[in-house]
Protein backbone atom coordinates (compact mmCIF):
# COMPACT_ATOMS: atom_id res chain seq x y z
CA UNK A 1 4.53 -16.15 -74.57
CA UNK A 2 0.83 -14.62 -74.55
CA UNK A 3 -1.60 -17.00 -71.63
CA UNK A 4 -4.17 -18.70 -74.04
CA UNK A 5 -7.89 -16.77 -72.76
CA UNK A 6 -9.80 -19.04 -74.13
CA UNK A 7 -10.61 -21.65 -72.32
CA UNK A 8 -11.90 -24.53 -73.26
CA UNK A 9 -11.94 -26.94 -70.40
CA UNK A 10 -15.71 -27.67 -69.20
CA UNK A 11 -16.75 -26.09 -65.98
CA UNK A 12 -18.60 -27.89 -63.32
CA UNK A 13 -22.30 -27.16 -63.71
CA UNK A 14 -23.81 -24.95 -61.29
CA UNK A 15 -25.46 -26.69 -58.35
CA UNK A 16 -29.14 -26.38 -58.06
CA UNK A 17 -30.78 -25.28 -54.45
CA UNK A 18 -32.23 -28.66 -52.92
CA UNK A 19 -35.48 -28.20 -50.95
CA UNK A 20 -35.43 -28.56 -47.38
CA UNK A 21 -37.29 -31.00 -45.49
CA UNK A 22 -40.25 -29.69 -43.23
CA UNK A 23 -38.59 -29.54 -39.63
CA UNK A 24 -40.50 -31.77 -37.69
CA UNK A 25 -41.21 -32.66 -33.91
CA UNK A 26 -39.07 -35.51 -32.89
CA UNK A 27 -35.33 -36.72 -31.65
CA UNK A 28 -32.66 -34.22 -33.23
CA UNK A 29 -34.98 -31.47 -33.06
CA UNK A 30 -34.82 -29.94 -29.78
CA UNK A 31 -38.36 -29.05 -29.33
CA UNK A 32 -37.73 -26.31 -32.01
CA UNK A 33 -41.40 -26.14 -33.58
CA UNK A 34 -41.70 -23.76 -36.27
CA UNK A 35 -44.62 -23.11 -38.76
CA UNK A 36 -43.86 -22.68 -42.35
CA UNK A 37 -45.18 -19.77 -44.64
CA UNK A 38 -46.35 -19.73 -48.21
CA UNK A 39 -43.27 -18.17 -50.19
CA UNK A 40 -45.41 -15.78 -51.88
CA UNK A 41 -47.20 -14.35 -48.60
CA UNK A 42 -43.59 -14.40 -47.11
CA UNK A 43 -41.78 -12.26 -49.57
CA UNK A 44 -44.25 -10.36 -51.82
CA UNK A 45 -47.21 -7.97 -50.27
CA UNK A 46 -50.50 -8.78 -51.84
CA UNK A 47 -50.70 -5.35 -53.37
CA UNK A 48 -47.38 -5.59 -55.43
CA UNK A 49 -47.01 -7.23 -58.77
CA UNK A 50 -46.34 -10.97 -58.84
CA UNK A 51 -43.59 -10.57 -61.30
CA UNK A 52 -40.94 -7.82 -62.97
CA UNK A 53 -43.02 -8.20 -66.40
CA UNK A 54 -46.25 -7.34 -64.81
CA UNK A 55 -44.28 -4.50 -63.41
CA UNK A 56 -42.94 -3.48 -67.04
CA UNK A 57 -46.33 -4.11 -68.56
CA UNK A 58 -47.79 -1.88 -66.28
CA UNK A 59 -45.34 0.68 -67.03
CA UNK A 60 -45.92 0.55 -70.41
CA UNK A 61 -49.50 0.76 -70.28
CA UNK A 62 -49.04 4.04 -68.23
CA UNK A 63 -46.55 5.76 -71.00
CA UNK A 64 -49.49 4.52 -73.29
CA UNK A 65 -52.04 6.03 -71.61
CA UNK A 66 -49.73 8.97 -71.28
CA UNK A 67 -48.62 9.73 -74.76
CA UNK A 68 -52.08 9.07 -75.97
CA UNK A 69 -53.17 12.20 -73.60
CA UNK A 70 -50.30 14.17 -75.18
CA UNK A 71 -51.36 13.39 -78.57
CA UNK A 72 -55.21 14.12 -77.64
CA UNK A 73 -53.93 17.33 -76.17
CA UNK A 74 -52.02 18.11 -79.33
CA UNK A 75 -54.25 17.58 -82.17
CA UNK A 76 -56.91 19.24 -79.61
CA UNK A 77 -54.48 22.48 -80.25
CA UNK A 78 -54.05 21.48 -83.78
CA UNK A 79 -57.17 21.84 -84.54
CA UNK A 80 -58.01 24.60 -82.61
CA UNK A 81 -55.10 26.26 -84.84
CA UNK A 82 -56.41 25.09 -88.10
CA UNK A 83 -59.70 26.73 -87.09
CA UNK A 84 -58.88 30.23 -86.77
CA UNK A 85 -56.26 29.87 -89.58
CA UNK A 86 -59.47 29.12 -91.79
CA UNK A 87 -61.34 31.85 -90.21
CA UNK A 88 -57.98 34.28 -90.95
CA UNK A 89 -58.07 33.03 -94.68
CA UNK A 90 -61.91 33.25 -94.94
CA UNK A 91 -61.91 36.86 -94.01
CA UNK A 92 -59.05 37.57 -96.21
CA UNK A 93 -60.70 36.43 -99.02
CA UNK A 94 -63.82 38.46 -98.18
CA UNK A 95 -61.83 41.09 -98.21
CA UNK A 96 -60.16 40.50 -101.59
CA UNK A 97 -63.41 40.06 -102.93
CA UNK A 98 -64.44 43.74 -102.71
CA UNK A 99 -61.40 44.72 -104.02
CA UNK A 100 -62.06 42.04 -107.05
CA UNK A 101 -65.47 43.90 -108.05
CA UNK A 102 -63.75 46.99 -108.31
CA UNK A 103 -60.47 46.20 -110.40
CA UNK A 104 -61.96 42.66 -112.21
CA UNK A 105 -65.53 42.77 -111.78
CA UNK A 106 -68.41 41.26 -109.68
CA UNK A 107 -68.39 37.95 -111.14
CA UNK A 108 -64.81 37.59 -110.36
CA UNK A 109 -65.70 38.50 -106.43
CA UNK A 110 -68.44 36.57 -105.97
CA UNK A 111 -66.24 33.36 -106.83
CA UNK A 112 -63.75 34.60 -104.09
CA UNK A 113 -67.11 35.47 -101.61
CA UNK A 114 -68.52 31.72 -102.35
CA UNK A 115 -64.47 30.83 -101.67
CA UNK A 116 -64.58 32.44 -98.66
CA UNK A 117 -68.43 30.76 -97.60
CA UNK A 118 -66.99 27.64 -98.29
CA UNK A 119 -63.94 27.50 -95.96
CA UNK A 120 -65.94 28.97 -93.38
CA UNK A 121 -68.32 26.53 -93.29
CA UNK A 122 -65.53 24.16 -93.29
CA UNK A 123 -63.72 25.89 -90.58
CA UNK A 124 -66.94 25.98 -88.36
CA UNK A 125 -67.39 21.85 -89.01
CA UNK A 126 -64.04 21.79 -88.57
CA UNK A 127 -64.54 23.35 -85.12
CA UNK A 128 -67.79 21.83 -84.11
CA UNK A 129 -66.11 17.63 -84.22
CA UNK A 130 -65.00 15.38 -81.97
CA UNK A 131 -61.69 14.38 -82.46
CA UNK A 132 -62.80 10.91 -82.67
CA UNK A 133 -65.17 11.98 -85.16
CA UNK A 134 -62.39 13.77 -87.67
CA UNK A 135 -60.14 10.41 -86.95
CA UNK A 136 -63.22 8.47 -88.41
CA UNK A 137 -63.96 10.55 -90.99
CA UNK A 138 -60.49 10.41 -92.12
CA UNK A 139 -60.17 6.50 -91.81
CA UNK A 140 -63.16 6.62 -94.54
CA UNK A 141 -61.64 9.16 -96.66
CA UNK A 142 -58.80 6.76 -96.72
CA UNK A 143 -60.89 3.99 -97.41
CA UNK A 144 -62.89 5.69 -100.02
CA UNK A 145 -59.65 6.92 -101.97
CA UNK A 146 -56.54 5.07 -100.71
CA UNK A 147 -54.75 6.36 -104.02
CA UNK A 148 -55.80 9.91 -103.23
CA UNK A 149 -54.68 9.87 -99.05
CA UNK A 150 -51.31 8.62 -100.49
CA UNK A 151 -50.96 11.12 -102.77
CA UNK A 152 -52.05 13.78 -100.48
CA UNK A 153 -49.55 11.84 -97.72
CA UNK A 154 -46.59 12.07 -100.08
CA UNK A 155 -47.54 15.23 -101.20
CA UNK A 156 -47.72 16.82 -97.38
CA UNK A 157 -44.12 15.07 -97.19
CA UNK A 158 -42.27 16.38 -99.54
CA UNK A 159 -43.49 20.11 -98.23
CA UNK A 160 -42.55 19.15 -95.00
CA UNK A 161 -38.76 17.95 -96.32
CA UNK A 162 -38.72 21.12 -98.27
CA UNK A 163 -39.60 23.22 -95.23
CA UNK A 164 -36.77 21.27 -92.75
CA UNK A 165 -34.27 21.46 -95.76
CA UNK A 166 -34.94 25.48 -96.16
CA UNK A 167 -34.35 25.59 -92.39
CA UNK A 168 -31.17 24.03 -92.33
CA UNK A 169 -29.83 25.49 -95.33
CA UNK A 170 -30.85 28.80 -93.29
CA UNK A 171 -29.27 27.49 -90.40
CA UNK A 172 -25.86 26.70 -92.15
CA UNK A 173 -26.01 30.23 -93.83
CA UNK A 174 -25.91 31.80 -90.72
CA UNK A 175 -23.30 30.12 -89.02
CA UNK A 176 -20.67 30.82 -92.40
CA UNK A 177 -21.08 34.48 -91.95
CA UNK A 178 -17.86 35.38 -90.86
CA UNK A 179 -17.84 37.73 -87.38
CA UNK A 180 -16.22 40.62 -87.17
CA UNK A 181 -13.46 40.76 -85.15
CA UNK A 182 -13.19 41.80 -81.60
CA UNK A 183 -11.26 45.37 -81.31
């Protein structure tokens, strides 16, 4: 027959610690004198933290401060990126413009050279802000047109899902191919 684990009888409640009584000067005692010290200059440095959730908010605030770096240092690259990509595209489509004049005509080019003006200019403003300055311009943009930033969010999205699913798909192509076998 199977011992019943679960037991139901009460158990005795845990006993609390009683405080002593200061030891004093008198019959019983000896002559032992001793001098008693604050608990909190007895056991805990002044320079530590007073508790374990000081310690964890501190932590925290240190990953914070951290990953905020990392991110600063990452859009700082992103946009450093996004700035000669725009330069790369602008001269591209300076290029294509000559070549426009002489197969479409110079109207034609000069819409690709006014192209290639404009993301230039943006590329150069692009180049010459803060960080903080393109996170508050974007805030307003969102502001201005929250219908628009969520389109252009859901848009950016659905690239970036198409992208990742193209990878894997590549991915899973490449590990089917069969290997040839070893001679």
């Amino acid at each position: 027959m199977a011992k019943d684990t679960n037991d139901t009888t009460p158990k005795a409640p845990r006993k609390r610690a009683v405080p002593q009584a200061p030891i004093k000067d008198g019959p019983g005692s000896a002559g032992v004198k001793a001098k008693a010290l604050p608990l909190a200059s007895a056991v805990i440095p002044a320079e530590m933290p007073t508790s374990a959730a000081q310690t964890i908010k501190d932590g925290a605030g240190k990953l914070a401060r951290q990953a905020t770096d990392k991110a600063r240092d990452y859009v700082a690259e992103g946009k450093n990126r996004a700035g000669g990509a725009l330069d790369e595209v602008s001269r591209l489509m300076e290029d294509a413009a000559t070549t426009v004049d002489e197969k479409i005509g110079p109207q034609y080019g000069q819409y690709a050279r006014t192209a290639a003006e404009g993301i230039a200019g943006f590329s150069e403003s692009l180049k010459g802000k803060e960080i903080e300055d393109l996170m508050a311009d974007a805030t307003a943009f969102v502001r201005k047109s929250p219908a628009v930033a969520i389109g252009i969010a859901a848009a950016l999205g659905f690239v970036v899902a198409r992208l990742v699913k193209a990878g894997l798909d590549a991915a899973d192509d490449a590990s089917d191919t069969p290997t040839a076998p070893d001679a």
